[in-house]
C-alpha atoms as a PDB file:
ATOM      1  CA  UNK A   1       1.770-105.785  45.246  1.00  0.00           C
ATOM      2  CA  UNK A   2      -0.345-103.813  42.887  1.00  0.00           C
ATOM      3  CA  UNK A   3      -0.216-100.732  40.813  1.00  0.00           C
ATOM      4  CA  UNK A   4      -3.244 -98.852  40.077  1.00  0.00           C
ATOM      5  CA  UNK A   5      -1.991 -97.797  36.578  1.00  0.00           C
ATOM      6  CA  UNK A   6      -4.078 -94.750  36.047  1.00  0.00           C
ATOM      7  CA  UNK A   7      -6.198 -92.689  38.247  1.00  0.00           C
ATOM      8  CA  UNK A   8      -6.531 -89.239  39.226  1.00  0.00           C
ATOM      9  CA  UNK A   9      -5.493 -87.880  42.447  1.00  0.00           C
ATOM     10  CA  UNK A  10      -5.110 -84.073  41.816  1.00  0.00           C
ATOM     11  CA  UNK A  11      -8.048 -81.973  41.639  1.00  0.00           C
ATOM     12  CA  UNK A  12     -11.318 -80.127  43.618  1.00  0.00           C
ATOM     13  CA  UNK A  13     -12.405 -83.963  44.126  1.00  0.00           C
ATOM     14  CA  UNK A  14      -9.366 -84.416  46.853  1.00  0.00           C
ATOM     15  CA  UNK A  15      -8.288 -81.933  49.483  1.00  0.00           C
ATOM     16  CA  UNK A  16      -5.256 -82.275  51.141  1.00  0.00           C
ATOM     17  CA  UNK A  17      -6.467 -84.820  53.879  1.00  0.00           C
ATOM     18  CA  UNK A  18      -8.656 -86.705  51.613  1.00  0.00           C
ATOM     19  CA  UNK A  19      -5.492 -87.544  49.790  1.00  0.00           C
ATOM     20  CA  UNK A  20      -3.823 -88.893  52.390  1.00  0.00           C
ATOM     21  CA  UNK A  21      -6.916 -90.668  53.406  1.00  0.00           C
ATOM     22  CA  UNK A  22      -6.969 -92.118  50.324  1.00  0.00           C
ATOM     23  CA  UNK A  23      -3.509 -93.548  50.189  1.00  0.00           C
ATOM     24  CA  UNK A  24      -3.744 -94.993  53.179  1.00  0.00           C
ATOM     25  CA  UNK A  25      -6.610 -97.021  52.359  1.00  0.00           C
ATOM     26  CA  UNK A  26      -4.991 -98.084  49.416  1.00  0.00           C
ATOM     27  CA  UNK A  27      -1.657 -99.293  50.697  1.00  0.00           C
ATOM     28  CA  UNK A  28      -3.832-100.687  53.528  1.00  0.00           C
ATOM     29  CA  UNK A  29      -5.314-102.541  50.523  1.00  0.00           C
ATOM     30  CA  UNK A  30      -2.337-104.028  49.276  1.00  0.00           C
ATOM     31  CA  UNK A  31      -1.439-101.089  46.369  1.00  0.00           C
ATOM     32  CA  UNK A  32       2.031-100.121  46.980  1.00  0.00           C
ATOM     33  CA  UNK A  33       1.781 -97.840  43.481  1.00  0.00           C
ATOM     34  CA  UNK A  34       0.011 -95.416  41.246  1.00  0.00           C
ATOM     35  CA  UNK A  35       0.561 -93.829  38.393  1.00  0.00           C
ATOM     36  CA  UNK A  36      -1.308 -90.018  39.002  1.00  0.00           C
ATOM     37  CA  UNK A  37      -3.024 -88.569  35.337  1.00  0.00           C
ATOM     38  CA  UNK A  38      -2.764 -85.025  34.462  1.00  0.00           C
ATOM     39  CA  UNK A  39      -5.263 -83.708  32.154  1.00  0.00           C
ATOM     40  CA  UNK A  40      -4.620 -79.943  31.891  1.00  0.00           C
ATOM     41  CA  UNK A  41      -1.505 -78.005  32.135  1.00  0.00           C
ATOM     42  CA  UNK A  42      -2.253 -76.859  36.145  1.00  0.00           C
ATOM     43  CA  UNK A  43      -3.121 -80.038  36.420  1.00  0.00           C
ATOM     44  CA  UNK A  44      -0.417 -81.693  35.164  1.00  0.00           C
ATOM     45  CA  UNK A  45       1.673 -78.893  37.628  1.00  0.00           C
ATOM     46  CA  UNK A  46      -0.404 -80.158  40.859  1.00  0.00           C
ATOM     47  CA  UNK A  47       0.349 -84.083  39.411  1.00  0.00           C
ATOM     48  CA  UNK A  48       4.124 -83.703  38.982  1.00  0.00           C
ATOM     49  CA  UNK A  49       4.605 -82.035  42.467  1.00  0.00           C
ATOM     50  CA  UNK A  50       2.600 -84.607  43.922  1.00  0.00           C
ATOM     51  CA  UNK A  51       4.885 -87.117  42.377  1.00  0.00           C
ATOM     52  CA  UNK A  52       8.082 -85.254  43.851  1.00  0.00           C
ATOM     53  CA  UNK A  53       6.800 -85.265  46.816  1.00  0.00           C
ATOM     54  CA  UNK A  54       5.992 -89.300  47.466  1.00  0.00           C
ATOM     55  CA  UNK A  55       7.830 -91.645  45.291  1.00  0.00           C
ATOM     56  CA  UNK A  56       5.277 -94.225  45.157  1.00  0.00           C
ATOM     57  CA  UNK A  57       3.416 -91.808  42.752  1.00  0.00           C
ATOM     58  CA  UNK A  58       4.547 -91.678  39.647  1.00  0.00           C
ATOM     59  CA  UNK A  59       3.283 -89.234  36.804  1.00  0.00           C
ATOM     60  CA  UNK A  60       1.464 -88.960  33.175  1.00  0.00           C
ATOM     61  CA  UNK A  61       1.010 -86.001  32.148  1.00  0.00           C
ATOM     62  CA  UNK A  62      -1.125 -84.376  28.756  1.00  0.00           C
ATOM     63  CA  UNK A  63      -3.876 -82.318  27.806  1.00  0.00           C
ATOM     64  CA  UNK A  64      -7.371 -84.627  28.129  1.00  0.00           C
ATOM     65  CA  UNK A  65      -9.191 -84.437  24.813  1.00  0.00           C
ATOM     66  CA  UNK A  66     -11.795 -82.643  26.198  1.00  0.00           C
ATOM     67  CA  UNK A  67      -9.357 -79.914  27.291  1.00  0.00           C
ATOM     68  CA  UNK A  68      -7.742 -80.308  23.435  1.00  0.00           C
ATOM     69  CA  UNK A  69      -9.510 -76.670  22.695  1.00  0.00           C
ATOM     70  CA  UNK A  70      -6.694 -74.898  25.269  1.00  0.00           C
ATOM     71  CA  UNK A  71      -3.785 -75.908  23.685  1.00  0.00           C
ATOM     72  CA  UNK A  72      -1.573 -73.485  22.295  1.00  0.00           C
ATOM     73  CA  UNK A  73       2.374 -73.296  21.621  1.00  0.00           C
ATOM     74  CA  UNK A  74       2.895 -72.204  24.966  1.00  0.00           C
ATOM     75  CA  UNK A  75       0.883 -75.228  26.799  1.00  0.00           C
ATOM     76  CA  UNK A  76       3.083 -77.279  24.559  1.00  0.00           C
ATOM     77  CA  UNK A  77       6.347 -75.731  25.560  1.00  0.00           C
ATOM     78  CA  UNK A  78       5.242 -76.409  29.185  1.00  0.00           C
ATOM     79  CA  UNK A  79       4.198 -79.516  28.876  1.00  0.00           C
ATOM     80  CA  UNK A  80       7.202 -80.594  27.729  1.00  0.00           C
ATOM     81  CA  UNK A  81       9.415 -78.988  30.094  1.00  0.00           C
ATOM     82  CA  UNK A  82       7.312 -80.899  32.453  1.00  0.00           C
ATOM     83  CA  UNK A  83       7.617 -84.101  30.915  1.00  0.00           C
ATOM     84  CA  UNK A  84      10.987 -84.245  30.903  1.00  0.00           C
ATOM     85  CA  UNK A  85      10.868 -84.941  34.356  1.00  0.00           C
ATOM     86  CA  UNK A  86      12.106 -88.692  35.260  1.00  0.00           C
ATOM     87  CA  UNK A  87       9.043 -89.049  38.070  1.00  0.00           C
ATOM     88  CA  UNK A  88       7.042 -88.314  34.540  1.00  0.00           C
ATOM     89  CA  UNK A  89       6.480 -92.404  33.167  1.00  0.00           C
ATOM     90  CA  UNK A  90       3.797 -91.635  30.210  1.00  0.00           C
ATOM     91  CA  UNK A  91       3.047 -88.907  27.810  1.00  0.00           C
ATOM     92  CA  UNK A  92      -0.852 -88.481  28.252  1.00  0.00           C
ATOM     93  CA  UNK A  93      -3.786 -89.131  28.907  1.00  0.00           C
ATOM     94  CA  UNK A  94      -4.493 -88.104  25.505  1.00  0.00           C
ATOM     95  CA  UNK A  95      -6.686 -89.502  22.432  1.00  0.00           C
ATOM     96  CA  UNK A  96     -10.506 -88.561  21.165  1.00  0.00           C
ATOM     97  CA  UNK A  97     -13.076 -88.274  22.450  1.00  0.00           C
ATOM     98  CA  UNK A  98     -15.871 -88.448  20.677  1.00  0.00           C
ATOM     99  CA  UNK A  99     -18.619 -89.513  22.485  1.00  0.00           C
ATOM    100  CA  UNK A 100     -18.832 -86.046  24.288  1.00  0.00           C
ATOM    101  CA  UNK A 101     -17.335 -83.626  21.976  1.00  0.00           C
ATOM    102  CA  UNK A 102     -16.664 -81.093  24.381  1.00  0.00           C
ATOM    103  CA  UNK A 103     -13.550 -79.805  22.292  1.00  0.00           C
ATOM    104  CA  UNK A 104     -13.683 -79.998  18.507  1.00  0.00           C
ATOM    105  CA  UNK A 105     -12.555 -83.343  16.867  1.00  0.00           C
ATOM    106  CA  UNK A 106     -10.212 -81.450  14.646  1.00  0.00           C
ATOM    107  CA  UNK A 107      -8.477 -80.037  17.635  1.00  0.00           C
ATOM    108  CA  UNK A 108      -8.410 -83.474  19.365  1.00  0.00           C
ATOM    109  CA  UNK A 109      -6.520 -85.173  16.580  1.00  0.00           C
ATOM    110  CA  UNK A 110      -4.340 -82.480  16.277  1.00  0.00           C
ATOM    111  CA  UNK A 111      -3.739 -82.618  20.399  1.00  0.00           C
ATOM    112  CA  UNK A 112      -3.154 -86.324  20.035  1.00  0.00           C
ATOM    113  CA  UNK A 113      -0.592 -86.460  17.401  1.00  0.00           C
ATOM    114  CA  UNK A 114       1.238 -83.861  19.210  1.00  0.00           C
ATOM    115  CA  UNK A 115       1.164 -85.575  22.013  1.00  0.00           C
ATOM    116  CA  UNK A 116       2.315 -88.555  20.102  1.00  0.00           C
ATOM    117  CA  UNK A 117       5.399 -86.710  18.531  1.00  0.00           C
ATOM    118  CA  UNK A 118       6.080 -85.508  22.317  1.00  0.00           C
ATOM    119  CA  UNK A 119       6.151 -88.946  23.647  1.00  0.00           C
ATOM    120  CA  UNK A 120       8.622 -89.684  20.957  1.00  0.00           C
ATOM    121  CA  UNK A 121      10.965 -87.353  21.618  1.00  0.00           C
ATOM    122  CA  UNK A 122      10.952 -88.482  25.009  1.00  0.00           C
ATOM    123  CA  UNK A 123      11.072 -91.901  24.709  1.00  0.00           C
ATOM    124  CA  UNK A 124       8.117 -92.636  26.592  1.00  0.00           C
ATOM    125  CA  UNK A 125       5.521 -93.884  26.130  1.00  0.00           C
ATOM    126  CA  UNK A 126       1.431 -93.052  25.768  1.00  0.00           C
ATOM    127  CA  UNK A 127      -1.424 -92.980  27.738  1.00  0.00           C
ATOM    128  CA  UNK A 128      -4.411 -93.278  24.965  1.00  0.00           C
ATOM    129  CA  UNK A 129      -8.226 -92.318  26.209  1.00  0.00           C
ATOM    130  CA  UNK A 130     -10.687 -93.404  23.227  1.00  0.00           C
ATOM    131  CA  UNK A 131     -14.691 -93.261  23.461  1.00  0.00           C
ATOM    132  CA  UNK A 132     -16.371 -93.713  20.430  1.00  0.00           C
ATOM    133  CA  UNK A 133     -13.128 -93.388  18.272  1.00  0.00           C
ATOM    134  CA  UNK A 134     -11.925 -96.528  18.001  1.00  0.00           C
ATOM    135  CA  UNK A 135     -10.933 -96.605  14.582  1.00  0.00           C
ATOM    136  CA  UNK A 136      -9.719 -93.195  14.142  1.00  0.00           C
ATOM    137  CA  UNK A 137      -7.577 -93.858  17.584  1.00  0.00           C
ATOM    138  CA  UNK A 138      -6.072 -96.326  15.934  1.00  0.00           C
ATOM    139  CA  UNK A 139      -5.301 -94.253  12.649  1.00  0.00           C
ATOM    140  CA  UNK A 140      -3.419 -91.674  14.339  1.00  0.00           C
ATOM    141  CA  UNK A 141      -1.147 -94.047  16.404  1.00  0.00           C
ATOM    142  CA  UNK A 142      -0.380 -95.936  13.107  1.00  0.00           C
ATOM    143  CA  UNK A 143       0.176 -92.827  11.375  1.00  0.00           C
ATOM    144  CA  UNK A 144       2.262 -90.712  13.850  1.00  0.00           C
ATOM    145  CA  UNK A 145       4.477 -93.941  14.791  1.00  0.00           C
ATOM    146  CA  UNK A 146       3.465 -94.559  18.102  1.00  0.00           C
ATOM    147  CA  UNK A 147       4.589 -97.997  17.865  1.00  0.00           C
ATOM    148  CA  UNK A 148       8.079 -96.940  18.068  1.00  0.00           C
ATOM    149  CA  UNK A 149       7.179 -95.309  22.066  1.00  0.00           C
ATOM    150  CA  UNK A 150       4.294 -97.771  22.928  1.00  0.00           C
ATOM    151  CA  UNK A 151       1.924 -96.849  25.506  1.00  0.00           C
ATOM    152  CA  UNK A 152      -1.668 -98.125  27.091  1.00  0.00           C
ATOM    153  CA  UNK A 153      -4.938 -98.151  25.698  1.00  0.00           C
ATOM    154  CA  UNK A 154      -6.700 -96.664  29.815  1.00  0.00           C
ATOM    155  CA  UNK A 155      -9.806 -97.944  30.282  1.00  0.00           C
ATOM    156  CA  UNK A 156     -10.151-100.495  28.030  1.00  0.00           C
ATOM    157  CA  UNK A 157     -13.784-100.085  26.541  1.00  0.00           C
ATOM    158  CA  UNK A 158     -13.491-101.589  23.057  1.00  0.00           C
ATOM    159  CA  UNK A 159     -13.367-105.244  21.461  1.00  0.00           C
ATOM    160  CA  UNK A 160     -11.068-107.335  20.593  1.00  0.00           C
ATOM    161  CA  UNK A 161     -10.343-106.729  17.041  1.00  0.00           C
ATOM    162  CA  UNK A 162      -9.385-102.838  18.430  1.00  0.00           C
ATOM    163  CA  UNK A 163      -7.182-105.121  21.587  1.00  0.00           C
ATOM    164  CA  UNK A 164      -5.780-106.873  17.934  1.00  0.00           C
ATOM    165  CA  UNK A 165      -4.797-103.337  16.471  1.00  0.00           C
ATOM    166  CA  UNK A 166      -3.426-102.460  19.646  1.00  0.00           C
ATOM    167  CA  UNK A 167      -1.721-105.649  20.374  1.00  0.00           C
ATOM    168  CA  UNK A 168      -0.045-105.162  17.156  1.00  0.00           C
ATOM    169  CA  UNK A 169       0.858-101.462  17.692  1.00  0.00           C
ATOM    170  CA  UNK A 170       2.957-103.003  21.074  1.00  0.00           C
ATOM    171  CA  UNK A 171       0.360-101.106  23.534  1.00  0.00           C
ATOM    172  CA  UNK A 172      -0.887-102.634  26.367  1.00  0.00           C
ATOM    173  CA  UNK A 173      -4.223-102.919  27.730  1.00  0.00           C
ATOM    174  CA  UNK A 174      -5.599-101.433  31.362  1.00  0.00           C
ATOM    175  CA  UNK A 175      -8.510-102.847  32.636  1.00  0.00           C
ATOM    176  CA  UNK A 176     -10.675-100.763  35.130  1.00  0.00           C
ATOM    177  CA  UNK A 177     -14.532-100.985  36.840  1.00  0.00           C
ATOM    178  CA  UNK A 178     -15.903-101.404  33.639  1.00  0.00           C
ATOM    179  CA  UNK A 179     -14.842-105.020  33.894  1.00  0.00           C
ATOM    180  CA  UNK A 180     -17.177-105.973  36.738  1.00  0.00           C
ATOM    181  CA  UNK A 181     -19.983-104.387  34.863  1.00  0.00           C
ATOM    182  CA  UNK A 182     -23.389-106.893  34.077  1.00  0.00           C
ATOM    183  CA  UNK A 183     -23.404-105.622  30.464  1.00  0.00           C
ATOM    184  CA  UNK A 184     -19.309-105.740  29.771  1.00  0.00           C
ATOM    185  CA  UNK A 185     -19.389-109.209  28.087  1.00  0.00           C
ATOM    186  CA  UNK A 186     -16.869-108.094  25.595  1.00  0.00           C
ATOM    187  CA  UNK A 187     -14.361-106.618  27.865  1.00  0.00           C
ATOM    188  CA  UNK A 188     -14.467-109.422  29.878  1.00  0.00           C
ATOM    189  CA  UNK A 189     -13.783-111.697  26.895  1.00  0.00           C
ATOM    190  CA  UNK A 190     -10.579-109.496  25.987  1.00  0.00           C
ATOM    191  CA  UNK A 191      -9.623-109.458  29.490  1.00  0.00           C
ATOM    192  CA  UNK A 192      -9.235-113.104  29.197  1.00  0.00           C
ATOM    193  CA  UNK A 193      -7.732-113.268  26.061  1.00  0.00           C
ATOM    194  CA  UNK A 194      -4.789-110.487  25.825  1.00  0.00           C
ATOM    195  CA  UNK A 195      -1.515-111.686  26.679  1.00  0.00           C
ATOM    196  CA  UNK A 196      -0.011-112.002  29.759  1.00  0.00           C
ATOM    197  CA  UNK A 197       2.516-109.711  29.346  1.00  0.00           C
ATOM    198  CA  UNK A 198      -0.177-106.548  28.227  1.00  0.00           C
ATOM    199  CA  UNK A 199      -2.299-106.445  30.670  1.00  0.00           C
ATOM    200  CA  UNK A 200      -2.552-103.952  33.204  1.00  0.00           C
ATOM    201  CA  UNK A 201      -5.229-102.731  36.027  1.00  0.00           C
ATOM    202  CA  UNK A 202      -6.571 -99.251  37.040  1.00  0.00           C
ATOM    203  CA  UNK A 203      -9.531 -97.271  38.894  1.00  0.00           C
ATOM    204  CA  UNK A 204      -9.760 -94.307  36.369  1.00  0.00           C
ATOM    205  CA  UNK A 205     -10.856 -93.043  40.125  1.00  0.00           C
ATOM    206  CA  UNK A 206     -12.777 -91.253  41.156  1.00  0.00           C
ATOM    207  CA  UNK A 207     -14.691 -92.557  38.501  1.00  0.00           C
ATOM    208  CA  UNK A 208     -16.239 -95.949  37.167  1.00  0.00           C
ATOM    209  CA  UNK A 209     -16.193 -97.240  40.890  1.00  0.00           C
ATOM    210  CA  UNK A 210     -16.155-101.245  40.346  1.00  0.00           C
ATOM    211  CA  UNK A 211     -19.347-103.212  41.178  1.00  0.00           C
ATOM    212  CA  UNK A 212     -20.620-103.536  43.983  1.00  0.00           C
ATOM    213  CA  UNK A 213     -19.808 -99.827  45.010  1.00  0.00           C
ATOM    214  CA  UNK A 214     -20.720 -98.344  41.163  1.00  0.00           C
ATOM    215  CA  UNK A 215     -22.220 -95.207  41.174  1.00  0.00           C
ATOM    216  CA  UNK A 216     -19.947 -94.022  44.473  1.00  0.00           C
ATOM    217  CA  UNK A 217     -16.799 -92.509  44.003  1.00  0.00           C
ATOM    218  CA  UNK A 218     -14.271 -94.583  43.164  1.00  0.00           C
ATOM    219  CA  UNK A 219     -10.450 -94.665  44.827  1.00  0.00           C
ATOM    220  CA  UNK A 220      -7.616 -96.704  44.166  1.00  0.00           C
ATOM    221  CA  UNK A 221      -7.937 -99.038  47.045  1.00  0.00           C
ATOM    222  CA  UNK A 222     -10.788-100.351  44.863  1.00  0.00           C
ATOM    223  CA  UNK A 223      -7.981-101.682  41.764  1.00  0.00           C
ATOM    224  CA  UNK A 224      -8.140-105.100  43.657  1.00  0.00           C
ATOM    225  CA  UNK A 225     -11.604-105.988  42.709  1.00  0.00           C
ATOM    226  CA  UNK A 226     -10.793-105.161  39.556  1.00  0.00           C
ATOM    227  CA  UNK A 227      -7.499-107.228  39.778  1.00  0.00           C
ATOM    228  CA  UNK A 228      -9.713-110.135  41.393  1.00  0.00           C
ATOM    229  CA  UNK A 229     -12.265-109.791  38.244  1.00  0.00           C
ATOM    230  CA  UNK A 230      -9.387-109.938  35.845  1.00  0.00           C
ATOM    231  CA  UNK A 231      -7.614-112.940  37.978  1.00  0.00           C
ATOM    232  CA  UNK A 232     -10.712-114.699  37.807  1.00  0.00           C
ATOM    233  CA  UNK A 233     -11.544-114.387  34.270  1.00  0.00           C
ATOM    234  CA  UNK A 234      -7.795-115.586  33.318  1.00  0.00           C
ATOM    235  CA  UNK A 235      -8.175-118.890  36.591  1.00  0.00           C
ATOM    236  CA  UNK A 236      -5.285-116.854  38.279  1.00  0.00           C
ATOM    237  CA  UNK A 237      -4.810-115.993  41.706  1.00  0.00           C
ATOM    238  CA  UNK A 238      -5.234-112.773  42.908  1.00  0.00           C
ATOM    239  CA  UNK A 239      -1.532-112.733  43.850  1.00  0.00           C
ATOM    240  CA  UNK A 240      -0.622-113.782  40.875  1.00  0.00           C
ATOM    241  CA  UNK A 241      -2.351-111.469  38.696  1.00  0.00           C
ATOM    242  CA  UNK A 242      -0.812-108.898  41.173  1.00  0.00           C
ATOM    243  CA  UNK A 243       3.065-109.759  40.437  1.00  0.00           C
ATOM    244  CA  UNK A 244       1.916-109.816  36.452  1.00  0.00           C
ATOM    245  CA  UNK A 245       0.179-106.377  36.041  1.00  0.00           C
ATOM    246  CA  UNK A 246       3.137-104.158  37.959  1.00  0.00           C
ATOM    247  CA  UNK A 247       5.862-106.547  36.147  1.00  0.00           C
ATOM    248  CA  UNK A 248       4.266-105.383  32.986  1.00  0.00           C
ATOM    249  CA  UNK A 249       4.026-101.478  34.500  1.00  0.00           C
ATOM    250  CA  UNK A 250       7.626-101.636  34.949  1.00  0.00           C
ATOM    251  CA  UNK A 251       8.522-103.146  31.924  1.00  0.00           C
ATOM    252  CA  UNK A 252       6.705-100.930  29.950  1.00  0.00           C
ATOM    253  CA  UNK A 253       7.469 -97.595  31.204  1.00  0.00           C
ATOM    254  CA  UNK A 254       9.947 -98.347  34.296  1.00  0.00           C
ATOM    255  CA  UNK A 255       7.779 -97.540  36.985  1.00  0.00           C
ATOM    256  CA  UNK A 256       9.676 -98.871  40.181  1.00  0.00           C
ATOM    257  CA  UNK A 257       8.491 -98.024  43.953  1.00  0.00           C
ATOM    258  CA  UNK A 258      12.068 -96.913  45.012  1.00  0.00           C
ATOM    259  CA  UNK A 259      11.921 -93.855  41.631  1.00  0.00           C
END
């Protein structure tokens, strides 16, 4: 059984049908779960009713850093009031973003501890996005305590002295397309590396489709040939690599296909 740990399901990208297109192939597939990323306020709304709605969906919700330039008191008022909900497993995505700087990096850091101080209030924990922030990213976690809430570093892009820093902070690691990719030497060597019990697998769909369909849109049906890259890379079975990743999902933030 696998979990696609992060991917986005909400959104002009899906209608209605398409959805349920989509989560057919992916059960079809073998993935019995997903955790569904919100990364605006209606967003998050359209994510957390999904969630009601089908328990094997399960929520994170946040402001994306390149949204960061909408937030106001009363997005984070609502977002909390959302959040509180127990179909809600992570406090994100959040982080910097600072490859595209589409909202000030001010703003994002701000957005991010915020969302940090949320998450501990809660008691749950974070779902980081960082692109050319890596040591900044980890700055703010160390500085706003995130440590105490843990979370996952999405996407993992970085090396492994940031998977160290991480490691340390008691994140976990989510590997997604990027690890099939020719040039992703280093992510591959991480995905090796981390500890068992940190690693998880995603889509980030519908982007960074895994190869051989990269450049098409991706789905969450497509988490297993990331999972098979990752089981590979660590001389596992693809079965086994399964039961590891969603033991460490529900470890981590209690995700459970009967929520």
């Amino acid at each position: 059984m696998l979990v696609d740990s992060h991917c986005h399901l909400t959104g002009s990208h899906l209608s209605e049908d398409a959805l349920v297109a989509v989560l057919e192939r992916a059960h079809r597939a073998g993935v019995a779960g997903f955790i569904a990323v919100g990364t605006d306020l209606a967003d998050c709304r359209q994510v957390l009713a999904l969630a009601r709605l089908r328990p094997a969906v399960q929520a994170s919700l946040g402001v994306h850093p390149h949204e960061a330039a909408g937030w106001n008191p009363d997005v984070a008022g609502a977002l909390e009031t959302l959040a509180r909900d127990p179909a809600v497993r992570f406090i994100g995505e959040t982080g910097l973003d600072w490859h595209y700087d589409l909202s000030p990096r001010e703003t994002q850091e701000e957005v991010f501890r915020a969302h940090i101080i949320l998450a501990r209030r809660l008691a749950k924990p974070v779902m980081v996005h960082t692109r050319a922030a890596p040591l900044e990213t980890i700055r703010i976690l160390q500085e706003e305590g995130a440590s105490q809430v843990g979370g996952v570093i999405h996407c993992f892009s970085e090396d492994r002295a940031f998977a160290t820093k991480a490691l340390d902070l008691g994140f976990h690691l989510s590997f997604s397309g990027i690890v099939t990719f020719k040039n992703a030497e280093a992510i591959r060597e991480v995905a090796a590396w981390a500890p068992e019990d940190r690693i998880l697998v995603e889509t980030d769909s519908p982007y960074l489709a895994p190869v051989p369909f990269r450049g098409k849109p991706n789905e969450p049906a497509l988490v297993t040939y990331v999972a098979a890259q990752v089981a590979a890379l660590r001389h596992l079975a693809p079965e086994q690599l399964a039961e590891i990743t969603t033991r460490n999902l529900e470890a981590l933030c209690g995700w459970s296909p009967s929520s």
